[in-house]
N, C-alpha and C. Protein backbone atom coordinates (compact mmCIF):
# COMPACT_ATOMS: atom_id res chain seq x y z
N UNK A 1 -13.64 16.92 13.01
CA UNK A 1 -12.46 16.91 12.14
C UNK A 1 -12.29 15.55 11.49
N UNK A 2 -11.73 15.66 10.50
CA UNK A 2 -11.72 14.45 9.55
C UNK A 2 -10.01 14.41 9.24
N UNK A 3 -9.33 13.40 9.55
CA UNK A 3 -7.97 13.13 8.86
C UNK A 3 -7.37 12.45 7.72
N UNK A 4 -7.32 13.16 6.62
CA UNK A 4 -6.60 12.06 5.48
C UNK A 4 -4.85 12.15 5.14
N UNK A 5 -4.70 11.20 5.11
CA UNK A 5 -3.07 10.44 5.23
C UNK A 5 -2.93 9.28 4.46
N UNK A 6 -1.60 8.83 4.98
CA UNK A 6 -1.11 7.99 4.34
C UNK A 6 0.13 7.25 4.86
N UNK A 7 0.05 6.31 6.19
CA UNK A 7 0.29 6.50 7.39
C UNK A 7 2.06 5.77 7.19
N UNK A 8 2.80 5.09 5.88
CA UNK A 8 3.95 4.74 5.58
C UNK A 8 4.83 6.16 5.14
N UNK A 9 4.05 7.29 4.52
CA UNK A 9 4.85 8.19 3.87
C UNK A 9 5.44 9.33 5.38
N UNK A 10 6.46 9.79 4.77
CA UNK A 10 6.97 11.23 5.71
C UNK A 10 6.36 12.02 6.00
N UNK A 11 5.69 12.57 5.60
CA UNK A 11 4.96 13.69 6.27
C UNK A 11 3.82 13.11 6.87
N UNK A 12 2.94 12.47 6.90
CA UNK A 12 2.34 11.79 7.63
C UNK A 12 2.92 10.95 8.97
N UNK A 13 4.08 10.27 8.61
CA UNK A 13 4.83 10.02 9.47
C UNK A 13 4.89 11.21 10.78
N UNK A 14 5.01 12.30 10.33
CA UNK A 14 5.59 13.60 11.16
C UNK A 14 4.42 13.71 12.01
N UNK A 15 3.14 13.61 11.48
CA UNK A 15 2.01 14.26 11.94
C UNK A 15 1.62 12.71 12.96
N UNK A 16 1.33 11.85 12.32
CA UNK A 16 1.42 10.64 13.33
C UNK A 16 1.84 10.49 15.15
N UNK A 17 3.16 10.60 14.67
CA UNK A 17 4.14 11.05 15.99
C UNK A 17 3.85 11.98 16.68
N UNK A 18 3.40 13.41 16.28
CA UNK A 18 3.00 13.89 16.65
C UNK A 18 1.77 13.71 17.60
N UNK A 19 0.71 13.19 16.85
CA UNK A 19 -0.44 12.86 17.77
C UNK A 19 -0.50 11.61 18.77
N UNK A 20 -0.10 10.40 18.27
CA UNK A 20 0.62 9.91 19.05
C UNK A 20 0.77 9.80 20.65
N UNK A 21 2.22 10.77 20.67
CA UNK A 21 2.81 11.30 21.66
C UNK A 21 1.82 12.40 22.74
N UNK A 22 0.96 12.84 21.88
CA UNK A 22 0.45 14.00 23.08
C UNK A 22 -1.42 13.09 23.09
N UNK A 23 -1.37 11.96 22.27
CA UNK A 23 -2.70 10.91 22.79
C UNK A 23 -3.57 11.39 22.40
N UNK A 24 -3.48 12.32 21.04
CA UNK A 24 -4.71 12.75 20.07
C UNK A 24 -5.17 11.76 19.25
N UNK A 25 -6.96 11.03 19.00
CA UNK A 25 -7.16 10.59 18.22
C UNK A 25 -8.29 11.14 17.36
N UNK A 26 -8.17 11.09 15.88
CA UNK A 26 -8.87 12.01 14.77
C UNK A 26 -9.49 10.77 14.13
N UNK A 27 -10.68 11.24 14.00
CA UNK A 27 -11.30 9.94 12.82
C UNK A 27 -10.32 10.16 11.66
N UNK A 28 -9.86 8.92 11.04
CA UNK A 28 -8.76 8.88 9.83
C UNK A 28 -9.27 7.87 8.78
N UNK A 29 -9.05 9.06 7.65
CA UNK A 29 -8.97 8.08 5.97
C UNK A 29 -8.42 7.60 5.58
N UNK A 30 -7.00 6.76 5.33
CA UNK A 30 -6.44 6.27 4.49
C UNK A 30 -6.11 6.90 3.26
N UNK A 31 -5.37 7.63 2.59
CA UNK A 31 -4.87 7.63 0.91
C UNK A 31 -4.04 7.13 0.31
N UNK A 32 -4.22 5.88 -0.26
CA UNK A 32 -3.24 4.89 -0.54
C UNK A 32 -2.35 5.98 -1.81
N UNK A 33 -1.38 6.11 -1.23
CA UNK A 33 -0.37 6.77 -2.38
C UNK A 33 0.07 5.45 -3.30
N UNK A 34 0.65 4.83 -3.11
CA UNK A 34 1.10 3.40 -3.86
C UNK A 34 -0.05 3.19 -5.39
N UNK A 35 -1.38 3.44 -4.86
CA UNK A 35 -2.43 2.92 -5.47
C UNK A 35 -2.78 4.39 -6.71
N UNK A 36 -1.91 5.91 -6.23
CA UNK A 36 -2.04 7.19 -7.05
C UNK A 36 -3.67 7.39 -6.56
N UNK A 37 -4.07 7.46 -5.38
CA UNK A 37 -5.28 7.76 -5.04
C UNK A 37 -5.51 9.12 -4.36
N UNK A 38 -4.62 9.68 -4.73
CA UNK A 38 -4.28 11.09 -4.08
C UNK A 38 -4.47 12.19 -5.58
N UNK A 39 -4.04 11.38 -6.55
CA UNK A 39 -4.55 12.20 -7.57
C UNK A 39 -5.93 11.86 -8.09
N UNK A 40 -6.48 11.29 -7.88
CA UNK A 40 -8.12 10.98 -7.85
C UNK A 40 -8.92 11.95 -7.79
N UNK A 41 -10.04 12.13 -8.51
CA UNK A 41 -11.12 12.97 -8.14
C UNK A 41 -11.70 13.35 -7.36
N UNK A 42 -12.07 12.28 -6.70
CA UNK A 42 -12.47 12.37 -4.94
C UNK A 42 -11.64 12.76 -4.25
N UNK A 43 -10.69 12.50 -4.21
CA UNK A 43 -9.54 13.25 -3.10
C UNK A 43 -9.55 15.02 -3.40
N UNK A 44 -8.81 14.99 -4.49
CA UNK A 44 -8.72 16.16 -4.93
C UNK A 44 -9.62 17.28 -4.81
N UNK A 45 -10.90 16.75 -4.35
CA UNK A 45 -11.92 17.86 -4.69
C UNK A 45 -11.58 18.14 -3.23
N UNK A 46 -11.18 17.46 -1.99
CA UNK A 46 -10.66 17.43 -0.70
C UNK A 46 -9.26 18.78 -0.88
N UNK A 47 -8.69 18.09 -1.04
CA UNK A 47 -7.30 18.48 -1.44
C UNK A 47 -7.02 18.66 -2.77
N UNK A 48 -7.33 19.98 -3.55
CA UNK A 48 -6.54 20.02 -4.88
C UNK A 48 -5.19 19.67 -4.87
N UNK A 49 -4.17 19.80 -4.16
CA UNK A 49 -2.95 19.38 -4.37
C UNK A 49 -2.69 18.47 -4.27
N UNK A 50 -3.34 17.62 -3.95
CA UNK A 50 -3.11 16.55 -4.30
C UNK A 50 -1.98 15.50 -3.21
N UNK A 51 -2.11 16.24 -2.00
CA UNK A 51 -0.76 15.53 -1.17
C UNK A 51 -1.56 15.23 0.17
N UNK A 52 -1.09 14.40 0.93
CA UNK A 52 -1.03 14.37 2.49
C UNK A 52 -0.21 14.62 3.23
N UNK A 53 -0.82 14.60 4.89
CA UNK A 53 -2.30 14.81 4.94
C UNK A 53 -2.83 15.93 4.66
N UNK A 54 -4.20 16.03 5.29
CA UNK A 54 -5.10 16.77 5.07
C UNK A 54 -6.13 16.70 6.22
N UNK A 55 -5.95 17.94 6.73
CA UNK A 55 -7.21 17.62 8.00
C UNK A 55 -8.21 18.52 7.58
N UNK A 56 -9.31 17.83 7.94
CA UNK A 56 -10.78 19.17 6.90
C UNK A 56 -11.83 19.28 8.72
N UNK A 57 -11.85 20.44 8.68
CA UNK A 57 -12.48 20.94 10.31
C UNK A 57 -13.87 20.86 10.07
N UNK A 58 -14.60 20.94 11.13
CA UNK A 58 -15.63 20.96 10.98
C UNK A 58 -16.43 22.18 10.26
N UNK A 59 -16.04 22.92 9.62
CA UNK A 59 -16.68 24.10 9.34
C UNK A 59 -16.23 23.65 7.78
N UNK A 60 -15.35 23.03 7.05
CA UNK A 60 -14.78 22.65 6.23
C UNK A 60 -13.75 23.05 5.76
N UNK A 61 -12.99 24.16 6.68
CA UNK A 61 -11.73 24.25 6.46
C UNK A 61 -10.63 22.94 6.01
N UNK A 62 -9.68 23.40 5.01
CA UNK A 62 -8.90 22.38 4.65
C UNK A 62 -7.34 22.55 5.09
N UNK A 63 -6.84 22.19 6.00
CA UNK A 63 -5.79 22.34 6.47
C UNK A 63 -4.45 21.09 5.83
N UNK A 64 -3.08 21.77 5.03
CA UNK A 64 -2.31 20.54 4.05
C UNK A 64 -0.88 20.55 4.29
N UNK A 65 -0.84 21.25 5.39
CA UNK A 65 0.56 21.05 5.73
C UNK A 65 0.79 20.75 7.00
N UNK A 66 2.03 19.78 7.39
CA UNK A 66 1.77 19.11 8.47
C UNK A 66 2.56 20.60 9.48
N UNK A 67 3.38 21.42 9.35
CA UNK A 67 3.67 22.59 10.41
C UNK A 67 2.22 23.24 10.93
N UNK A 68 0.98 23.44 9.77
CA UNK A 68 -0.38 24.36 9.87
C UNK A 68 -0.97 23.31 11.14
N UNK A 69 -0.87 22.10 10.54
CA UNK A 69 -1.55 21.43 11.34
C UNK A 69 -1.48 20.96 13.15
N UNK A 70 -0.32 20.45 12.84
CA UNK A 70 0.37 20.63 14.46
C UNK A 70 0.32 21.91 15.26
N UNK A 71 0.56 22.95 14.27
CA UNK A 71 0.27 24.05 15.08
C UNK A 71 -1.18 23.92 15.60
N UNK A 72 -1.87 23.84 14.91
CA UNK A 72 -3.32 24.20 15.49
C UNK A 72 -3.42 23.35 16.75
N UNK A 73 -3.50 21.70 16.21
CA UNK A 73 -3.75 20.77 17.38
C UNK A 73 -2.90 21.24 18.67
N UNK A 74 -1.75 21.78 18.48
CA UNK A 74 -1.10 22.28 19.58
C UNK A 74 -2.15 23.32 20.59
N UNK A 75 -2.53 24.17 19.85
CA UNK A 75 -3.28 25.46 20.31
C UNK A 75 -4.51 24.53 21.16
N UNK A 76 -4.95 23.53 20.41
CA UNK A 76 -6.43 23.39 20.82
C UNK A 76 -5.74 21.93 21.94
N UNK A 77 -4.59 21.37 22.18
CA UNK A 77 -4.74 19.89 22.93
C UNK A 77 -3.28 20.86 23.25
N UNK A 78 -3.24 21.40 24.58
CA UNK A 78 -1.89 22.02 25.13
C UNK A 78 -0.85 20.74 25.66
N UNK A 79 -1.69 19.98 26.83
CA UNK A 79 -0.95 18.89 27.42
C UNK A 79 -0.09 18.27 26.44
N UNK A 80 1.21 17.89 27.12
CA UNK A 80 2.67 17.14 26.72
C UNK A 80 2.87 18.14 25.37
N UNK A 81 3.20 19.37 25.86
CA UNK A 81 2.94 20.09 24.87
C UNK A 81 4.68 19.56 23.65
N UNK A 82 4.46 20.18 22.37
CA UNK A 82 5.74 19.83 21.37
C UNK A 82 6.14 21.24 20.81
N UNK A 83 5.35 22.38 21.03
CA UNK A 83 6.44 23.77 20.54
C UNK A 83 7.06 24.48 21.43
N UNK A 84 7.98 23.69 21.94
CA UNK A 84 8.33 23.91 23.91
C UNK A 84 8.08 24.85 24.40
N UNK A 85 8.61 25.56 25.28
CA UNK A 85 8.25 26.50 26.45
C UNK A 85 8.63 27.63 26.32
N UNK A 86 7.67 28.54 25.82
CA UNK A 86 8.04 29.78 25.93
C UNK A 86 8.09 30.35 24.48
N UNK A 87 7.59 31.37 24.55
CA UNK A 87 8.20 32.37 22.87
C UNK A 87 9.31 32.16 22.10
N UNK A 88 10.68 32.05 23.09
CA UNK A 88 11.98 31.63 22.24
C UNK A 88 12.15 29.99 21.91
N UNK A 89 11.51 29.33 22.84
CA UNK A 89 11.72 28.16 22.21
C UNK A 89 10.39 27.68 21.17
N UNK A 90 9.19 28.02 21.06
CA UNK A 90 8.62 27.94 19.74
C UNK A 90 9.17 28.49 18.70
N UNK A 91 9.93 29.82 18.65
CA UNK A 91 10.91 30.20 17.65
C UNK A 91 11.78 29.38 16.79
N UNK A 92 12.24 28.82 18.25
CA UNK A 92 13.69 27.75 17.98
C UNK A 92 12.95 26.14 17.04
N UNK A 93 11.57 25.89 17.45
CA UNK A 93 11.50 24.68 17.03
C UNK A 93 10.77 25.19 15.44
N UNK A 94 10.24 26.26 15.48
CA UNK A 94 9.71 26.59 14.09
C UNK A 94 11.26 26.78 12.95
N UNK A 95 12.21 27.14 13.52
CA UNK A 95 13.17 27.63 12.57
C UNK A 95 14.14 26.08 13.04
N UNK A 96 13.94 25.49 13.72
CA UNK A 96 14.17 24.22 13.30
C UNK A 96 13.35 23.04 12.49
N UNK A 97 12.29 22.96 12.36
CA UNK A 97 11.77 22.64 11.60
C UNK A 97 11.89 23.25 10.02
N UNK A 98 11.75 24.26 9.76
CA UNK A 98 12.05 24.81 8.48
C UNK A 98 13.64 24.25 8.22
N UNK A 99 14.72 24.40 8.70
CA UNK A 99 15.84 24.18 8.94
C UNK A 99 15.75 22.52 8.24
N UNK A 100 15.18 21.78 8.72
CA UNK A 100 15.16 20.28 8.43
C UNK A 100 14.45 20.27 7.44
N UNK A 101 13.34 20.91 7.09
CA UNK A 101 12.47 20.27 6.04
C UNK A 101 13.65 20.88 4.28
N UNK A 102 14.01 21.90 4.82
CA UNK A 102 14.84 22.73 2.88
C UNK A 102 16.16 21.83 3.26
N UNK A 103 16.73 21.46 4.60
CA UNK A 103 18.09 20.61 4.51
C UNK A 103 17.94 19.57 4.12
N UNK A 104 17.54 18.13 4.72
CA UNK A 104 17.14 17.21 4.83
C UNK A 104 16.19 16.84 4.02
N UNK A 105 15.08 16.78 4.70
CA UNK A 105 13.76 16.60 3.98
C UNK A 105 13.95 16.51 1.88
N UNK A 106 13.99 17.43 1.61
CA UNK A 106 14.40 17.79 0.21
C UNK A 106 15.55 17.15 -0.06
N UNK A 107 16.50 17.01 0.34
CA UNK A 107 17.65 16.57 0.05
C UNK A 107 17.45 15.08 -0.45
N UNK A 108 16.33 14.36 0.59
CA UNK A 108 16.27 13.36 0.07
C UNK A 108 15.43 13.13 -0.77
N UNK A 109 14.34 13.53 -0.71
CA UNK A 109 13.00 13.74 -1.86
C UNK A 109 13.37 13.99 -3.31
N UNK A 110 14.78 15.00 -2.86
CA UNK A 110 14.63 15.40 -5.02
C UNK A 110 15.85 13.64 -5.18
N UNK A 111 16.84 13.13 -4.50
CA UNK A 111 17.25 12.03 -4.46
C UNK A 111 16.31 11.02 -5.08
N UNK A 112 15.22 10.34 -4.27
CA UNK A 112 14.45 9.77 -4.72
C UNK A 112 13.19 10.11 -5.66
N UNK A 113 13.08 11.59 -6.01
CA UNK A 113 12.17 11.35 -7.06
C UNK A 113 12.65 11.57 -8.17
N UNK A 114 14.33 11.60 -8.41
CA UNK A 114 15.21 11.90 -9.77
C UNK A 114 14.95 11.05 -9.91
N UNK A 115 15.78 10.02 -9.42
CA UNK A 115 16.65 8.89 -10.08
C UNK A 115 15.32 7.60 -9.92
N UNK A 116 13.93 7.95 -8.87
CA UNK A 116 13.52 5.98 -9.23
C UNK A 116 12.41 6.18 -10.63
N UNK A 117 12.24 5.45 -11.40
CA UNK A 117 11.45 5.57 -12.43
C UNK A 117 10.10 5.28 -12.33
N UNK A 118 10.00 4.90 -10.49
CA UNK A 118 7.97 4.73 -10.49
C UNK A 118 7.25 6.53 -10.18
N UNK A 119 8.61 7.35 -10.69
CA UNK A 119 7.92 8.73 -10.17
C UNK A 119 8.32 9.52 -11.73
N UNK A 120 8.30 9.08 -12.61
CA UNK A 120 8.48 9.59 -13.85
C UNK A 120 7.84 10.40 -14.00
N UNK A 121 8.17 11.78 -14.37
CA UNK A 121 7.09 12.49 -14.69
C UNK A 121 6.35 13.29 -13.41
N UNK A 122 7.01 13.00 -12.27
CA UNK A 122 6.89 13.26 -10.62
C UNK A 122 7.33 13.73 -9.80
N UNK A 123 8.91 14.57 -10.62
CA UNK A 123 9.85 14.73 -9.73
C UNK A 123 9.16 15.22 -8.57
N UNK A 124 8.09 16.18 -8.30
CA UNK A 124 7.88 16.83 -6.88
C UNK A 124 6.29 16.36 -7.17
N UNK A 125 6.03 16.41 -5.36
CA UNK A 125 4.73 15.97 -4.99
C UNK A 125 3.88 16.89 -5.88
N UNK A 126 2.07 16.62 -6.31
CA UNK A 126 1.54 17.67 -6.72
C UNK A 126 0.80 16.83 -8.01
N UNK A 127 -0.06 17.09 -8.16
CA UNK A 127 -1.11 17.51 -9.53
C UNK A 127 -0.23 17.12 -10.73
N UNK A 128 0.53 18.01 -10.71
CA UNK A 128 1.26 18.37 -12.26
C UNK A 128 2.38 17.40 -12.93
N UNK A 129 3.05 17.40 -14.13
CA UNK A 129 3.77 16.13 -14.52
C UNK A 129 5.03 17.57 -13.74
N UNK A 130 6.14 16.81 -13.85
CA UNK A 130 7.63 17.72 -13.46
C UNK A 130 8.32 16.66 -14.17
N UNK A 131 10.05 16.94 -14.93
CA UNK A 131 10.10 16.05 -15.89
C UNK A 131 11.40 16.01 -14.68
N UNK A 132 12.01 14.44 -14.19
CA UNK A 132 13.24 14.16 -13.58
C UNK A 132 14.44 15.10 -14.06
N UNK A 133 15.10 15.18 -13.07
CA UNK A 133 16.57 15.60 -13.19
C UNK A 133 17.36 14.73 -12.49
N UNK A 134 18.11 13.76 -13.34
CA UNK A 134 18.84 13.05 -13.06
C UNK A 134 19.87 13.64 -11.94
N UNK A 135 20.89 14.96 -12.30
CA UNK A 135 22.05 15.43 -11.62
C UNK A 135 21.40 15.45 -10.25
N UNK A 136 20.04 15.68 -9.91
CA UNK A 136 19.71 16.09 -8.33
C UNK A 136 19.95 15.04 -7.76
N UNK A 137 19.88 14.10 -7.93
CA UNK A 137 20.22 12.72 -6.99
C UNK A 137 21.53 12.77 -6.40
N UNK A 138 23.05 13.00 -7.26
CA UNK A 138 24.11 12.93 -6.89
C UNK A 138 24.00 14.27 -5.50
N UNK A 139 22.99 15.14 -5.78
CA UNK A 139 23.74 16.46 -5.34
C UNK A 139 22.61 16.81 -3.95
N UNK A 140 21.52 15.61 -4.09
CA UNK A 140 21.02 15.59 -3.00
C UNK A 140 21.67 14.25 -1.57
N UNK A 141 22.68 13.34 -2.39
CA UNK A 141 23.11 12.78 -1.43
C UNK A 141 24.94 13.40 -0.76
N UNK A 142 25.18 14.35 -1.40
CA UNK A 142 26.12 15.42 -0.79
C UNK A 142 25.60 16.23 -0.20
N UNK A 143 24.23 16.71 -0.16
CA UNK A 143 23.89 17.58 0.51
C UNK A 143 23.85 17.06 2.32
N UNK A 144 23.13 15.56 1.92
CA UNK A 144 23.06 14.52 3.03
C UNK A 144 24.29 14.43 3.80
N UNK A 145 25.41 14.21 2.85
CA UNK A 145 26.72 14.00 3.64
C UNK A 145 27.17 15.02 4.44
N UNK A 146 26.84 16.18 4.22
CA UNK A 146 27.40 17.33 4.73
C UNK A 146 26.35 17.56 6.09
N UNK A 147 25.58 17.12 6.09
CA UNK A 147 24.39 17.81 7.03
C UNK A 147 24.59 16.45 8.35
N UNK A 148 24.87 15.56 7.97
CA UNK A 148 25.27 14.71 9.09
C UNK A 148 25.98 15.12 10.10
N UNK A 149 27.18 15.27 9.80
CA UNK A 149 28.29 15.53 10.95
C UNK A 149 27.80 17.19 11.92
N UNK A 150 27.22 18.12 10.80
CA UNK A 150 26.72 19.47 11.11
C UNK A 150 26.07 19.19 12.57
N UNK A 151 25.03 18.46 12.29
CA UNK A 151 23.72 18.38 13.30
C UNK A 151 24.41 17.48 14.52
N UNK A 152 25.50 16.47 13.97
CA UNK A 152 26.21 15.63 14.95
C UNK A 152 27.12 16.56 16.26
N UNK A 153 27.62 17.42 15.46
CA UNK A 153 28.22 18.79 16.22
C UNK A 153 27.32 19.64 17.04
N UNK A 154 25.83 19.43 16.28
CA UNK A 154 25.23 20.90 17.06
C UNK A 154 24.34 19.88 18.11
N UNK A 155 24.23 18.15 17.96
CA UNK A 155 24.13 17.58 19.41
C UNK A 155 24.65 17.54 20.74
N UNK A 156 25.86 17.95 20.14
CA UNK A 156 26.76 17.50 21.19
C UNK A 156 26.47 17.83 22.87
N UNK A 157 26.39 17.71 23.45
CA UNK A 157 26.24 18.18 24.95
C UNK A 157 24.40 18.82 24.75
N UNK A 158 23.69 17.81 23.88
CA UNK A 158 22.77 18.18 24.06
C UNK A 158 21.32 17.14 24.14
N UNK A 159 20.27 17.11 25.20
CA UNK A 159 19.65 15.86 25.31
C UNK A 159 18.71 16.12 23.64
N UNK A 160 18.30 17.11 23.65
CA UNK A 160 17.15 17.29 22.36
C UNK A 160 17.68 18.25 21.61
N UNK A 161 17.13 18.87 20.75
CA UNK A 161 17.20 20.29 19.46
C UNK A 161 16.93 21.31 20.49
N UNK A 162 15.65 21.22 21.00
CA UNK A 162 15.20 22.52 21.86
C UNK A 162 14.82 22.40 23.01
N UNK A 163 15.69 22.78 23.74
CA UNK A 163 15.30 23.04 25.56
C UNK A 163 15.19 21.52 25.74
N UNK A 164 14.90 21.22 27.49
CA UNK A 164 15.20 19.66 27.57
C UNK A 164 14.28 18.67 27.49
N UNK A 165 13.36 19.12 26.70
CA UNK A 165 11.92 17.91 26.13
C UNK A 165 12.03 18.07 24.53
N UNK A 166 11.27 16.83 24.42
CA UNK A 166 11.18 16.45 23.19
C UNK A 166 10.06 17.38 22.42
N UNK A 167 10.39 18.08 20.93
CA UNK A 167 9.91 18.45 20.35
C UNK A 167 9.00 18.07 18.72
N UNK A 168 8.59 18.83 18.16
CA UNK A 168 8.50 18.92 16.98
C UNK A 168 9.67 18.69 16.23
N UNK A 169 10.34 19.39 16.65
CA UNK A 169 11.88 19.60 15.63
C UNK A 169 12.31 18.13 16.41
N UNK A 170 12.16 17.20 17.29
CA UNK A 170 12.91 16.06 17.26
C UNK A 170 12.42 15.42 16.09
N UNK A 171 10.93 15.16 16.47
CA UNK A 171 9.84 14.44 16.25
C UNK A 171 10.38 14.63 13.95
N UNK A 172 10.68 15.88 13.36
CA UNK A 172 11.10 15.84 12.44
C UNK A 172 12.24 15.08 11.71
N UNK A 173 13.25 15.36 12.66
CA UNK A 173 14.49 14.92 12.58
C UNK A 173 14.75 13.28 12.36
N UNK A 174 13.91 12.91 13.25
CA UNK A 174 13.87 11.19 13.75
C UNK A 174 13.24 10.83 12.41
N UNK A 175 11.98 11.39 11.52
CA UNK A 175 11.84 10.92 10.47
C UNK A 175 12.20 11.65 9.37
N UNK A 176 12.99 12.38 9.35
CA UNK A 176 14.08 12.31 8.09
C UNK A 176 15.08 11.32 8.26
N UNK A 177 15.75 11.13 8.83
CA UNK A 177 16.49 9.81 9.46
C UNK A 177 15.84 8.55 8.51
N UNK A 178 14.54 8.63 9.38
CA UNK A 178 13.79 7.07 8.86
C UNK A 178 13.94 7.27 7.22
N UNK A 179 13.66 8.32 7.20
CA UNK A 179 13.40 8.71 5.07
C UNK A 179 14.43 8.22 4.82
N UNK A 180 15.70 8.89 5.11
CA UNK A 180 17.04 8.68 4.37
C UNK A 180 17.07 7.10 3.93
N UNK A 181 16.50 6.01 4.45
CA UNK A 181 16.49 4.93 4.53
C UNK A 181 16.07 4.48 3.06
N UNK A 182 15.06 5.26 2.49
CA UNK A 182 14.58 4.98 1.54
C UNK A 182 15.73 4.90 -0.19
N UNK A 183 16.46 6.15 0.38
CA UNK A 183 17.44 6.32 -0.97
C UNK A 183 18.74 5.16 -0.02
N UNK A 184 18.53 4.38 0.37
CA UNK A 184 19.89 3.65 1.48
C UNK A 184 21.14 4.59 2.12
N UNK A 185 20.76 5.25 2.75
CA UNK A 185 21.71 6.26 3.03
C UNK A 185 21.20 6.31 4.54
N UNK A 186 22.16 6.91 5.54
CA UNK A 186 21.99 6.66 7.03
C UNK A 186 22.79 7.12 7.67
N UNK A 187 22.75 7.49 8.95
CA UNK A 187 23.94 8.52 9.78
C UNK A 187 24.95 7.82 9.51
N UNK A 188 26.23 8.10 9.78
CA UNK A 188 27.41 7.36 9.90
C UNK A 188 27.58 7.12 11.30
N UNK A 189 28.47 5.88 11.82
CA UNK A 189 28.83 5.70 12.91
C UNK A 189 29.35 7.03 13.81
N UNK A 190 30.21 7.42 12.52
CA UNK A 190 31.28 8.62 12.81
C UNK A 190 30.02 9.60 14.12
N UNK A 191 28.72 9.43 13.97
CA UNK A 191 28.40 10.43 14.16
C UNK A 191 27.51 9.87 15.82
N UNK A 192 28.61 10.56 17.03
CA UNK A 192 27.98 9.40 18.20
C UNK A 192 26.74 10.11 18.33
N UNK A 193 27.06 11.64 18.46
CA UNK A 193 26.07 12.52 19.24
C UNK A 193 24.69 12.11 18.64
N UNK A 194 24.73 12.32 17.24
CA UNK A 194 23.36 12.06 17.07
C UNK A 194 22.98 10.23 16.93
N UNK A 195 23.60 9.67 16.78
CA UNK A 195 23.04 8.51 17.44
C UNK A 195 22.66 8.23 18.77
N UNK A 196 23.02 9.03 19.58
CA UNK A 196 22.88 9.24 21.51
C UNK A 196 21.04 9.86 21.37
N UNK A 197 21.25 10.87 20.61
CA UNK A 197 19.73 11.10 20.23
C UNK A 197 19.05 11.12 20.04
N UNK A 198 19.26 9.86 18.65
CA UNK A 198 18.12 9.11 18.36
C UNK A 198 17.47 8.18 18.99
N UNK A 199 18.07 7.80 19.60
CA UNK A 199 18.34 6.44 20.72
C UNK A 199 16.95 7.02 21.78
N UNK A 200 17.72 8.42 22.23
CA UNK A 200 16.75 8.75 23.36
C UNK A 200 15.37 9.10 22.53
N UNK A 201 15.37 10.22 21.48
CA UNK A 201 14.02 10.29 21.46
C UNK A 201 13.27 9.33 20.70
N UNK A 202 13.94 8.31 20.31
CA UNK A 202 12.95 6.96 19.94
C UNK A 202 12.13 6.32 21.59
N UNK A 203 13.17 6.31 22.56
CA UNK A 203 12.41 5.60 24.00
C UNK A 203 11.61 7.04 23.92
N UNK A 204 11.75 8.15 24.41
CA UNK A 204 11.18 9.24 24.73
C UNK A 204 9.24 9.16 23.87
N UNK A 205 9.08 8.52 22.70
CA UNK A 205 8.36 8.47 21.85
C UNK A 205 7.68 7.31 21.83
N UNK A 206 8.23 6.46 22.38
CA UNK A 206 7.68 5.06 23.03
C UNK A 206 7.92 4.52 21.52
N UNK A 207 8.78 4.45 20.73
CA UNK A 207 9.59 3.82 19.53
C UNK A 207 10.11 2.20 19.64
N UNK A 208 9.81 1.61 18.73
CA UNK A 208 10.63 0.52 19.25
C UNK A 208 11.70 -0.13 18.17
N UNK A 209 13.17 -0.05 18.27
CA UNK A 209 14.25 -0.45 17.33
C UNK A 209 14.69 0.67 16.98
């Protein structure tokens, strides 16, 4: 297996942590996004879409999304497992994960690829030009506001998202968090529970700050 990434961005981020934590190591490429080396020829013929990562198997399967991917490594490296225990709680962390990536995730992405002007022509990851929409910025950092206190509520009296180990769906959560950082936006104090959470699954992850 071969890994290409891009080890500062979010979704890579996700997949990182992921391996990480359960002590998987993949020979890894580098795709300097900064440098637009993802829309490159060489990449692309890897990955037409043009995004990371990208894990290519030995048979040359091309695997481009970090849920496809974790799943698999899950299947094939069980130990310290991350789609917890049992049928209902892989349920729970798959529909939490989806849950975070259309709440969160997006919320901040169309934020930062409206409004900064090094993504002109970029609004969404991909190949293709997409022309900005200014209004999404305002309406992706209300979306933010609202989803704080939500998730702060649905911590409450709770060590993780799913059952009492750390998951995928933490492992998500913790870096949308980090993302939000990017448009300057960040939990509120207001919000203990999930600061109690982050707290833990940063030690839980061997995190440091």
């Amino acid at each position: 297996m071969q890994l290409y990434t891009f080890d500062p961005a979010p979704n890579p981020r996700r997949l990182s942590l992921f391996l990480a934590y359960k002590g998987i190591e993949l020979p890894t490429t580098q795709v300097d996004l900064m440098k637009g080396e993802q829309l490159g020829e060489s990449y692309r013929a890897i990955n037409p879409a043009g995004t990371v990562p990208a894990l290519v198997l030995d048979d040359g399967t091309v695997m481009a999304e970090v849920i496809g991917i974790c799943d698999y490594l899950e299947a094939l490296y069980p130990e310290k497992p991350l789609f917890g225990d049992g049928p209902l709680a892989r349920a729970q962390v798959l529909a939490w994960d989806h849950h975070l990536f259309v709440g969160v995730f997006m919320a901040i992405a169309e934020t930062l690829r409206n409004g900064n002007p090094a993504f002109e022509d970029r609004a969404l990851p991909g190949p293709f030009k997409v022309t900005q929409i200014p209004a999404l910025c305002e309406r992706g950092r209300q979306r933010l506001a609202q989803t704080w206190p939500a998730l702060d509520k649905t911590l409450a009296g709770r060590d993780f998202l799913v059952g009492s180990g750390v998951t995928l769906a933490d492992i998500d959560l913790l870096v949308a968090i980090e993302f939000a950082g990017w448009i300057k936006e960040s939990v509120p104090e207001s919000c203990t529970h999930l600061h109690g959470w982050l707290a833990r699954t940063r030690e839980t992850l061997g995190i440091q700050g």
